[in-house]
C-alpha atoms as a PDB file:
ATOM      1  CA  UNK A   1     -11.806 -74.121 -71.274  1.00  0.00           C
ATOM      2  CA  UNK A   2      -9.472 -74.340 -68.404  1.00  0.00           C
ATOM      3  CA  UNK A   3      -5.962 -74.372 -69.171  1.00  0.00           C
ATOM      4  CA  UNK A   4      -2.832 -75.448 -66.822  1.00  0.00           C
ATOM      5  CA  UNK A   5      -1.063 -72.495 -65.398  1.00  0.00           C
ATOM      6  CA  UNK A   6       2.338 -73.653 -64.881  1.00  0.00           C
ATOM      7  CA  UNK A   7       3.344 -72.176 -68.013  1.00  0.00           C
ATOM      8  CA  UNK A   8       2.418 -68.898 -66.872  1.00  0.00           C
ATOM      9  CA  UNK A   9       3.806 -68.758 -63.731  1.00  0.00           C
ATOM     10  CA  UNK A  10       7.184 -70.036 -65.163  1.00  0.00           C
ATOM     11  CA  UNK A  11       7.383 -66.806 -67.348  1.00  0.00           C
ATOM     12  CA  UNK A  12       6.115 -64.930 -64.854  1.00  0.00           C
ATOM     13  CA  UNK A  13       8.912 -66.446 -61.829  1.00  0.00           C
ATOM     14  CA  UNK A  14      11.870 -65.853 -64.810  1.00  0.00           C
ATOM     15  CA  UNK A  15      10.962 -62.522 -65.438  1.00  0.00           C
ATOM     16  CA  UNK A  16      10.469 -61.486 -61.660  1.00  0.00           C
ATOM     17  CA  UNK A  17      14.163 -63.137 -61.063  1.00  0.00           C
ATOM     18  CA  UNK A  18      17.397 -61.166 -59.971  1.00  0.00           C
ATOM     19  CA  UNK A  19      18.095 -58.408 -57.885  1.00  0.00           C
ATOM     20  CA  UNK A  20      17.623 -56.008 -60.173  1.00  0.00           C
ATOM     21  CA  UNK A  21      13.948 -56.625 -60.579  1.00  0.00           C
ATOM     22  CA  UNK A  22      13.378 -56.926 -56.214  1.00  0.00           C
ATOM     23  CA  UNK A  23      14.986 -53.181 -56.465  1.00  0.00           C
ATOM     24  CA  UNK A  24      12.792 -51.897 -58.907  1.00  0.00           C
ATOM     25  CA  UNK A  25       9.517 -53.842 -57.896  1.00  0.00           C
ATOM     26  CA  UNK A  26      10.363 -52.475 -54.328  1.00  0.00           C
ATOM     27  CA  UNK A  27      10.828 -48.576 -55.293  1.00  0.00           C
ATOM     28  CA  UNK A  28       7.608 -48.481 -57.666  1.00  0.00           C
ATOM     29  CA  UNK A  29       5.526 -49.618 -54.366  1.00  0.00           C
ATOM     30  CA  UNK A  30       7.694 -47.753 -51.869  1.00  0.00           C
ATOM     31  CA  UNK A  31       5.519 -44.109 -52.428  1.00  0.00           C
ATOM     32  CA  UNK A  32       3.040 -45.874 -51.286  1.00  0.00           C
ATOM     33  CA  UNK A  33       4.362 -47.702 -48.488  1.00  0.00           C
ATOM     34  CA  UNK A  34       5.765 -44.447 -46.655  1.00  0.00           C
ATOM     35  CA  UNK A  35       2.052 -43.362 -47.244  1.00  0.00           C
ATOM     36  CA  UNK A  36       0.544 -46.353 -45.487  1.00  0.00           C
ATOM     37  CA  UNK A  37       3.283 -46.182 -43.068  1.00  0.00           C
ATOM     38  CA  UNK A  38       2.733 -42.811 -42.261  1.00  0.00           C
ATOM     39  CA  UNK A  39      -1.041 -43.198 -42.002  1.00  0.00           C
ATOM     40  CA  UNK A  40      -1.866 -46.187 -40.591  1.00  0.00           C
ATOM     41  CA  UNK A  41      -3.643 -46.841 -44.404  1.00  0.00           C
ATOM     42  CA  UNK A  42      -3.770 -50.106 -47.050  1.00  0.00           C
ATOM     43  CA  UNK A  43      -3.228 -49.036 -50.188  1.00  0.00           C
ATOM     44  CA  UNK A  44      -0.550 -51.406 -50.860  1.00  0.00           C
ATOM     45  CA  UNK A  45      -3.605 -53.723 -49.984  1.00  0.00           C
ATOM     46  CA  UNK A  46      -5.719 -52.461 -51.442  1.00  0.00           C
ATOM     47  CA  UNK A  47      -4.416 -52.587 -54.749  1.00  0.00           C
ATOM     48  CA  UNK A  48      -3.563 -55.789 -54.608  1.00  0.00           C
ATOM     49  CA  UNK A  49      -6.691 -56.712 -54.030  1.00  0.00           C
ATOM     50  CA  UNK A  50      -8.247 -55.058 -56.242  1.00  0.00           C
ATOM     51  CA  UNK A  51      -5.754 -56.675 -59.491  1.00  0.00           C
ATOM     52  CA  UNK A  52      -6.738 -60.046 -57.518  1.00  0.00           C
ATOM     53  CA  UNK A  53      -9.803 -59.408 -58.406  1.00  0.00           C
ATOM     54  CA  UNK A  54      -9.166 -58.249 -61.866  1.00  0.00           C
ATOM     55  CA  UNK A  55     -10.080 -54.697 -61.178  1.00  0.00           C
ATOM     56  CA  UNK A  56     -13.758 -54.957 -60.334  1.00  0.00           C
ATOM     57  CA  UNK A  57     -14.256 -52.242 -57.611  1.00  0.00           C
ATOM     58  CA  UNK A  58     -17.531 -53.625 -56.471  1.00  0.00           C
ATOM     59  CA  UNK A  59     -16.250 -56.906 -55.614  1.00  0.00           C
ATOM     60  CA  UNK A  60     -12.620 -55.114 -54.416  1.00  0.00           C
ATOM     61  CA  UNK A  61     -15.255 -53.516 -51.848  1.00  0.00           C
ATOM     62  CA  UNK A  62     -16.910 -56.157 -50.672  1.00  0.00           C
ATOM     63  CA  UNK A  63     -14.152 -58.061 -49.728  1.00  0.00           C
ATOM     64  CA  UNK A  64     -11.734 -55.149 -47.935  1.00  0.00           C
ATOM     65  CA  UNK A  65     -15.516 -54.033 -46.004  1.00  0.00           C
ATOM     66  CA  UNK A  66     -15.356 -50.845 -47.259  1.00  0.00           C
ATOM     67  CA  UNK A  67     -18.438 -48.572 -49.137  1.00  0.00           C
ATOM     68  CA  UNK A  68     -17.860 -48.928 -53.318  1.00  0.00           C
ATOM     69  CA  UNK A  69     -17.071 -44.465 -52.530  1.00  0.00           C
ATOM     70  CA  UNK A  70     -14.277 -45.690 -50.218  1.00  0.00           C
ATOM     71  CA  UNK A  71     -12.386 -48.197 -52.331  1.00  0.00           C
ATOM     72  CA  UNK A  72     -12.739 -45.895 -55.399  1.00  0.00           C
ATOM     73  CA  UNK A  73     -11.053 -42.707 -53.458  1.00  0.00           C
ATOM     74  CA  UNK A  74      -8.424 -44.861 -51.708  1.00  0.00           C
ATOM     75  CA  UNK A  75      -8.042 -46.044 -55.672  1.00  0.00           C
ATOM     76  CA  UNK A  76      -7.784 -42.110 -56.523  1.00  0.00           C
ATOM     77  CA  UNK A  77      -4.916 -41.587 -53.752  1.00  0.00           C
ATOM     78  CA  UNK A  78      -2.953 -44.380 -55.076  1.00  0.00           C
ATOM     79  CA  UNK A  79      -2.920 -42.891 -58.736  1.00  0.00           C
ATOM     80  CA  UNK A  80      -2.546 -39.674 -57.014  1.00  0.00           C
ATOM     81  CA  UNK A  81       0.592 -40.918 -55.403  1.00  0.00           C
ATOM     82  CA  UNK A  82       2.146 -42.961 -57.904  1.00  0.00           C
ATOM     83  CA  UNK A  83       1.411 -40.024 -60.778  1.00  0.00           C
ATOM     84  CA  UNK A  84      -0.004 -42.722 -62.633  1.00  0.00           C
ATOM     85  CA  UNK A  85      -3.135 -43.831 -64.213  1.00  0.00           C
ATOM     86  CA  UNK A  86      -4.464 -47.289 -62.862  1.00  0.00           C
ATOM     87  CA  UNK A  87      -6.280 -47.682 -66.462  1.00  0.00           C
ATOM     88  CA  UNK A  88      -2.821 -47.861 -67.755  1.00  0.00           C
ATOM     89  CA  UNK A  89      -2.135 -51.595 -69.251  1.00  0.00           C
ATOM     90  CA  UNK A  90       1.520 -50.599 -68.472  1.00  0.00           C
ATOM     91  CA  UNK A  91       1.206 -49.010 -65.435  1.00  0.00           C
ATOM     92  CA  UNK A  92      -1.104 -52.099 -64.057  1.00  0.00           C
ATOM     93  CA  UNK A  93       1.180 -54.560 -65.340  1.00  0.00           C
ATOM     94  CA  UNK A  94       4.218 -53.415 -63.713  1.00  0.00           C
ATOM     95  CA  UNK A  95       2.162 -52.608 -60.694  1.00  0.00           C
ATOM     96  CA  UNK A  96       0.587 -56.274 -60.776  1.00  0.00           C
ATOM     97  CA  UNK A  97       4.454 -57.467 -61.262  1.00  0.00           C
ATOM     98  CA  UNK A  98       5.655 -55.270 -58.449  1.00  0.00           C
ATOM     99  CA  UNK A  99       2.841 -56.567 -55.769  1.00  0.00           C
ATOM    100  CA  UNK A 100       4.161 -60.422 -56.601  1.00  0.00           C
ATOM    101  CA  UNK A 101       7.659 -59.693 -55.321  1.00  0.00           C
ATOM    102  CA  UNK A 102       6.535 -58.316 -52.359  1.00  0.00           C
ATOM    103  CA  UNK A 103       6.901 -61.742 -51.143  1.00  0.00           C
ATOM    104  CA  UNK A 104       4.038 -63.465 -52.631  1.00  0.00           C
ATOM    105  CA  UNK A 105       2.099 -62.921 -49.729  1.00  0.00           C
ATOM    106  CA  UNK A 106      -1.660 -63.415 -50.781  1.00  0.00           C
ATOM    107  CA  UNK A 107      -4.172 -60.344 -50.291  1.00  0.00           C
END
């Protein structure tokens, strides 16, 4: 059953709105921009990504070129950095809400 998304994506645009939210959406990622920064790394990439692709690390893999061991420590790292636990439904959520302000650039 395929469904029209519009609805969806209205909620989602209204409760992404304001400059409140950018501020917030922008500091949750911003540990791990520095680290990318100062690294030359993707995890901002990488977890986006891998929520594209609804978590599957296998797939996430595939398509970033990297060995399943790879994506899952550069997974570890971001949790490490963030102090948070990517099986969170929270934590993913605002993450997942967070990575679609970033400009809605596609991973």
């Amino acid at each position: 059953m395929s469904r029209d998304k519009q609805p969806f994506r209205a909620l989602l645009d209204t409760a992404t709105a304001g400059d409140e939210w950018r501020s917030q959406a922008a500091a949750l990622l911003e540990p791990l921009r520095e680290y990318d920064s100062a690294h030359s790394g993707d995890l901002v990439q990488t977890l986006a990504v891998y929520f594209q692709l609804g978590g599957n690390a296998s797939r996430t893999a595939e398509r970033l070129f990297l060995h399943r061991n790879g994506l899952l420590y550069r997974l570890s790292r971001i949790e490490e950095i963030l102090g948070a636990p990517l099986d969170d439904a929270e934590v993913r959520m605002a993450l997942e809400l967070a990575l679609r302000e970033r400009g809605g650039k596609k991973p």
